[in-house]
C-alpha atoms as a PDB file:
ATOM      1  CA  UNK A   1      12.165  -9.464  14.443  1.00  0.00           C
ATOM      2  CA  UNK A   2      11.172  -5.940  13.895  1.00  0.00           C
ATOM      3  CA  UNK A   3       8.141  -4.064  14.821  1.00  0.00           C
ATOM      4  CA  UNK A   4       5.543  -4.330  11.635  1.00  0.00           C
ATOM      5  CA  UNK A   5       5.076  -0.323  10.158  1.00  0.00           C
ATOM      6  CA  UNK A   6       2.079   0.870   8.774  1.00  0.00           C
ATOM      7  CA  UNK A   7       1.870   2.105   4.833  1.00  0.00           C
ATOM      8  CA  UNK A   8      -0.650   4.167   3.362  1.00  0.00           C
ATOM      9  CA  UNK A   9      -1.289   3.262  -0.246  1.00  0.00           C
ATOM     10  CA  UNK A  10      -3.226   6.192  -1.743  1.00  0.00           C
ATOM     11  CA  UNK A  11      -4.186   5.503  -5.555  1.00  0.00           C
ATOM     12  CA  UNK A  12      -4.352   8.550  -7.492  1.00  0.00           C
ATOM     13  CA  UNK A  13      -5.493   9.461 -11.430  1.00  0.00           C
ATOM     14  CA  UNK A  14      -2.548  11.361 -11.883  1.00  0.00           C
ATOM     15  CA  UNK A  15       0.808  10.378 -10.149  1.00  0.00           C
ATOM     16  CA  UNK A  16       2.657  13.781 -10.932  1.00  0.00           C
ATOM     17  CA  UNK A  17      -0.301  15.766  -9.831  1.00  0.00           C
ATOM     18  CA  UNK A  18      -0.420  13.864  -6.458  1.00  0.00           C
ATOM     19  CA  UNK A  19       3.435  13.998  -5.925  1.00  0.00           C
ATOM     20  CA  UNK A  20       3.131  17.676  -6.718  1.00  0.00           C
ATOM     21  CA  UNK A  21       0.693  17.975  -4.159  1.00  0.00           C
ATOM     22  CA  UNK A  22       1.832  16.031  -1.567  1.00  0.00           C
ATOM     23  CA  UNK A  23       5.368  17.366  -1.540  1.00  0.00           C
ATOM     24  CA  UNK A  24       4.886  20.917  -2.176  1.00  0.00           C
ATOM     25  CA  UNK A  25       1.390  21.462   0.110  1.00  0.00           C
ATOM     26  CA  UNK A  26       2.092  18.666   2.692  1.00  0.00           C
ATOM     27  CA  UNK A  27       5.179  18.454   3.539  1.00  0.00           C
ATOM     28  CA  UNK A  28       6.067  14.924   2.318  1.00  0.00           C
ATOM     29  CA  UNK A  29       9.528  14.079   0.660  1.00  0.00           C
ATOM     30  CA  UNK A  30       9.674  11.845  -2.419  1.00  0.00           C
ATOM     31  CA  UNK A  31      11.586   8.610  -1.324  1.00  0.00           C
ATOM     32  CA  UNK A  32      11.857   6.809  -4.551  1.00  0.00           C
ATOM     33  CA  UNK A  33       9.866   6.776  -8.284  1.00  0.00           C
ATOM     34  CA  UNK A  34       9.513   2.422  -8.574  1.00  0.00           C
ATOM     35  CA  UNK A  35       8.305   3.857 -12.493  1.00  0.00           C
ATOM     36  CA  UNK A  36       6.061   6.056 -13.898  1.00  0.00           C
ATOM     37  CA  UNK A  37       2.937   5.053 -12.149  1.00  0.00           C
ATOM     38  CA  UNK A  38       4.355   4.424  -8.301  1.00  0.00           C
ATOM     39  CA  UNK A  39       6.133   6.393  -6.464  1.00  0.00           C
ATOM     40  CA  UNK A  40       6.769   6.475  -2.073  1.00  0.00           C
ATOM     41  CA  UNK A  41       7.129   9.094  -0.147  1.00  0.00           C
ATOM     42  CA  UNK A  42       8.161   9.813   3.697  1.00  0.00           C
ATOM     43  CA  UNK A  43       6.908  12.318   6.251  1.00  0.00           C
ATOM     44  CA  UNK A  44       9.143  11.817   9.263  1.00  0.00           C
ATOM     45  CA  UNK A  45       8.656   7.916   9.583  1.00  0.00           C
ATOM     46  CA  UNK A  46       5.085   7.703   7.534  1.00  0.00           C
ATOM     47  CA  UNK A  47       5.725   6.019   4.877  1.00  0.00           C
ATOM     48  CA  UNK A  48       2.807   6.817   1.950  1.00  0.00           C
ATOM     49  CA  UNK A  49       2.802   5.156  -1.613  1.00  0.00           C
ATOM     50  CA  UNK A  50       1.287   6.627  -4.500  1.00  0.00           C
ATOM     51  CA  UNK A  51       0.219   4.656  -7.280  1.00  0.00           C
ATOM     52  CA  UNK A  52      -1.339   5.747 -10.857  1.00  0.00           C
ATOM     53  CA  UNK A  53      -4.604   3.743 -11.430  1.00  0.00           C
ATOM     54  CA  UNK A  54      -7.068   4.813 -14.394  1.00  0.00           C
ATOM     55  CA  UNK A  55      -9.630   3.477 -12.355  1.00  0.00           C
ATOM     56  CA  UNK A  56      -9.420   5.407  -9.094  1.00  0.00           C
ATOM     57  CA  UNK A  57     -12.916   6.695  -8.620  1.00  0.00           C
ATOM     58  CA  UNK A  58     -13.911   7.711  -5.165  1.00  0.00           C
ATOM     59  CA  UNK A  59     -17.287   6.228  -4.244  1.00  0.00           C
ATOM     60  CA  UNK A  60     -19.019   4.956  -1.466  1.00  0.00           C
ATOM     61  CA  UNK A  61     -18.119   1.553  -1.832  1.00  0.00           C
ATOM     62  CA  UNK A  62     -14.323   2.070  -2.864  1.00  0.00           C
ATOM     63  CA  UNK A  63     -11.869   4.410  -1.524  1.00  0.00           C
ATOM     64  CA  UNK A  64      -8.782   5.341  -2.956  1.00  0.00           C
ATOM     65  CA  UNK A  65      -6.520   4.993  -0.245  1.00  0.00           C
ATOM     66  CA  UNK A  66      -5.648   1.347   1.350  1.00  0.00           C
ATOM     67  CA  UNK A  67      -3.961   1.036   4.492  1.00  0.00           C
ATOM     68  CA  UNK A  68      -0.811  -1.266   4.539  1.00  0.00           C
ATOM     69  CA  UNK A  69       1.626  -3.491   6.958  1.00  0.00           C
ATOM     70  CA  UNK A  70       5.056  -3.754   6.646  1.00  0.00           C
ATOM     71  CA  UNK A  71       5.947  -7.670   7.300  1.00  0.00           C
ATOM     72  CA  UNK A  72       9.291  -9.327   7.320  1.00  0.00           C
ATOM     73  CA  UNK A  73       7.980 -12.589   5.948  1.00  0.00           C
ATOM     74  CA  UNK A  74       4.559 -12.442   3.775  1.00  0.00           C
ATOM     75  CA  UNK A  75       3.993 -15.898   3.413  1.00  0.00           C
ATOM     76  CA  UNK A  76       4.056 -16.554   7.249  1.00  0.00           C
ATOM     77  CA  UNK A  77       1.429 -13.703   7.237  1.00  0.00           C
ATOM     78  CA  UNK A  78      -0.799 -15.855   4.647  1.00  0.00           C
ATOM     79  CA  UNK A  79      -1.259 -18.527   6.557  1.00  0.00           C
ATOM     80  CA  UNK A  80      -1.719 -16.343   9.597  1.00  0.00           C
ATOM     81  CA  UNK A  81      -4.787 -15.180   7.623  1.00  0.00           C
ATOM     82  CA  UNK A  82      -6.005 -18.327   6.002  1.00  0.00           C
ATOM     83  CA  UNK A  83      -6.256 -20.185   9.149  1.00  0.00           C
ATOM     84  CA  UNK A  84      -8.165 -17.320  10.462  1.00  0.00           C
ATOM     85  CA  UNK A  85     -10.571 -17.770   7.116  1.00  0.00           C
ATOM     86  CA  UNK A  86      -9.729 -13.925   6.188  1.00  0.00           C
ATOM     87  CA  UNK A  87     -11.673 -12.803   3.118  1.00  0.00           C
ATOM     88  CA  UNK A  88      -8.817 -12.292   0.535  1.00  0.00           C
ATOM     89  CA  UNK A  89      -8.834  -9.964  -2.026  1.00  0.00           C
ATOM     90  CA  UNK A  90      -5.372 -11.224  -3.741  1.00  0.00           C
ATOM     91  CA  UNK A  91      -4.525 -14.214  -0.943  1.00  0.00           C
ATOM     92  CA  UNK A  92      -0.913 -15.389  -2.667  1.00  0.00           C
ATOM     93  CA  UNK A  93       2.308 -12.941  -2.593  1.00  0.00           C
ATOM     94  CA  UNK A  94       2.002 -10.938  -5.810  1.00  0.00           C
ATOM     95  CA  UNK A  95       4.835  -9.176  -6.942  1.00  0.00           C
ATOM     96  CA  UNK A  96       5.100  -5.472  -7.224  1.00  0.00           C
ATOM     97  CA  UNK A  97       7.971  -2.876  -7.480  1.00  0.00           C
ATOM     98  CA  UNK A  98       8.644  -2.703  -3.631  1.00  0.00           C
ATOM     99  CA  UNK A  99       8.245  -6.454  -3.123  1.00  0.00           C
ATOM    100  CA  UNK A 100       5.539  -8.640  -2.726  1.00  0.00           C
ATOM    101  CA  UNK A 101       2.335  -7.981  -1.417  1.00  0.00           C
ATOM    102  CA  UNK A 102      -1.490  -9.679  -0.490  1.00  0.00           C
ATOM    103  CA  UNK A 103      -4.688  -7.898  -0.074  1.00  0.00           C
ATOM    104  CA  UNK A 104      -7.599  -8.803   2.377  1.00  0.00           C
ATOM    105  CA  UNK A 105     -10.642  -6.998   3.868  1.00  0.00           C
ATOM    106  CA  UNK A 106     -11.816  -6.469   7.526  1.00  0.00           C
ATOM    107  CA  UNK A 107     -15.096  -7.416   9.224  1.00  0.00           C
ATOM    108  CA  UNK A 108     -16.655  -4.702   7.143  1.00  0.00           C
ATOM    109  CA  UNK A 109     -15.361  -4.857   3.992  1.00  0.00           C
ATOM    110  CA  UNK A 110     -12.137  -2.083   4.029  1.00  0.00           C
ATOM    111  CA  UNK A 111      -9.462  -3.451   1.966  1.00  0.00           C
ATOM    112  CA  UNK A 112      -6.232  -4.055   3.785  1.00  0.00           C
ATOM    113  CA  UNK A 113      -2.908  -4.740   2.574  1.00  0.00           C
ATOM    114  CA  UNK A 114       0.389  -6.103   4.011  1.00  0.00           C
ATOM    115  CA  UNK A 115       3.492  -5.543   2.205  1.00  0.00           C
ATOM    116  CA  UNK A 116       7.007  -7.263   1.920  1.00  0.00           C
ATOM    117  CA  UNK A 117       9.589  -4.448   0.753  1.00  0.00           C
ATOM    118  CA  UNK A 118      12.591  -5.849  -0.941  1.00  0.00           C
ATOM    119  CA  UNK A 119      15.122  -3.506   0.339  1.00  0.00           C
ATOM    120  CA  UNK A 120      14.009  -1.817   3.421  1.00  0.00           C
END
């Protein structure tokens, strides 16, 4: 089995904005456009996804970016978490362009993600 990776999920107002800046002013190469609203990107072997929400506001409770683990096999990763009575934020495999993915929060209420890519 291979190691788990680490995605950064960074929701953005503005998708085209965001891929402007982060390839032009950071460095970051544009990996692949899922549709108009999500894009990834790649900065050596970070991965970063972008994704177009209307309702990223940047407060003290919510931030817009969501850190993310690769897995090889979500659903094994569910029950990891449910018998370790992890607060779930989406707690069955929802589908999304990549693949699949589930959304939890820590001890202190940061929203974590792991994520099942299709064709990695």
């Amino acid at each position: 089995m291979k190691s788990e990776v680490c995605v950064i999920s960074i929701y953005v107002p503005n998708l085209n904005k965001a891929i402007d800046f982060y390839t032009n002013i950071l460095g970051f190469e544009l990996s692949k456009q899922y549709n108009p609203k999500l894009a990834s990107l790649v900065h050596g072997e970070l991965p970063l996804i972008l994704e177009e929400n209307d309702n990223a506001t940047y407060t003290q409770d919510i931030s817009g970016v969501v850190l993310g683990l690769l897995t090889e096999d979500i659903y094994e990763k569910v029950k990891f978490l449910k018998e370790r009575e992890v607060n779930f934020v989406i707690d069955e495999p929802t589908n999304c362009p990549p693949g699949k993915y589930i959304s939890f929060r820590d001890p202190f209420g940061n929203v974590l993600e792991y994520l099942q890519f299709e064709n990695l």
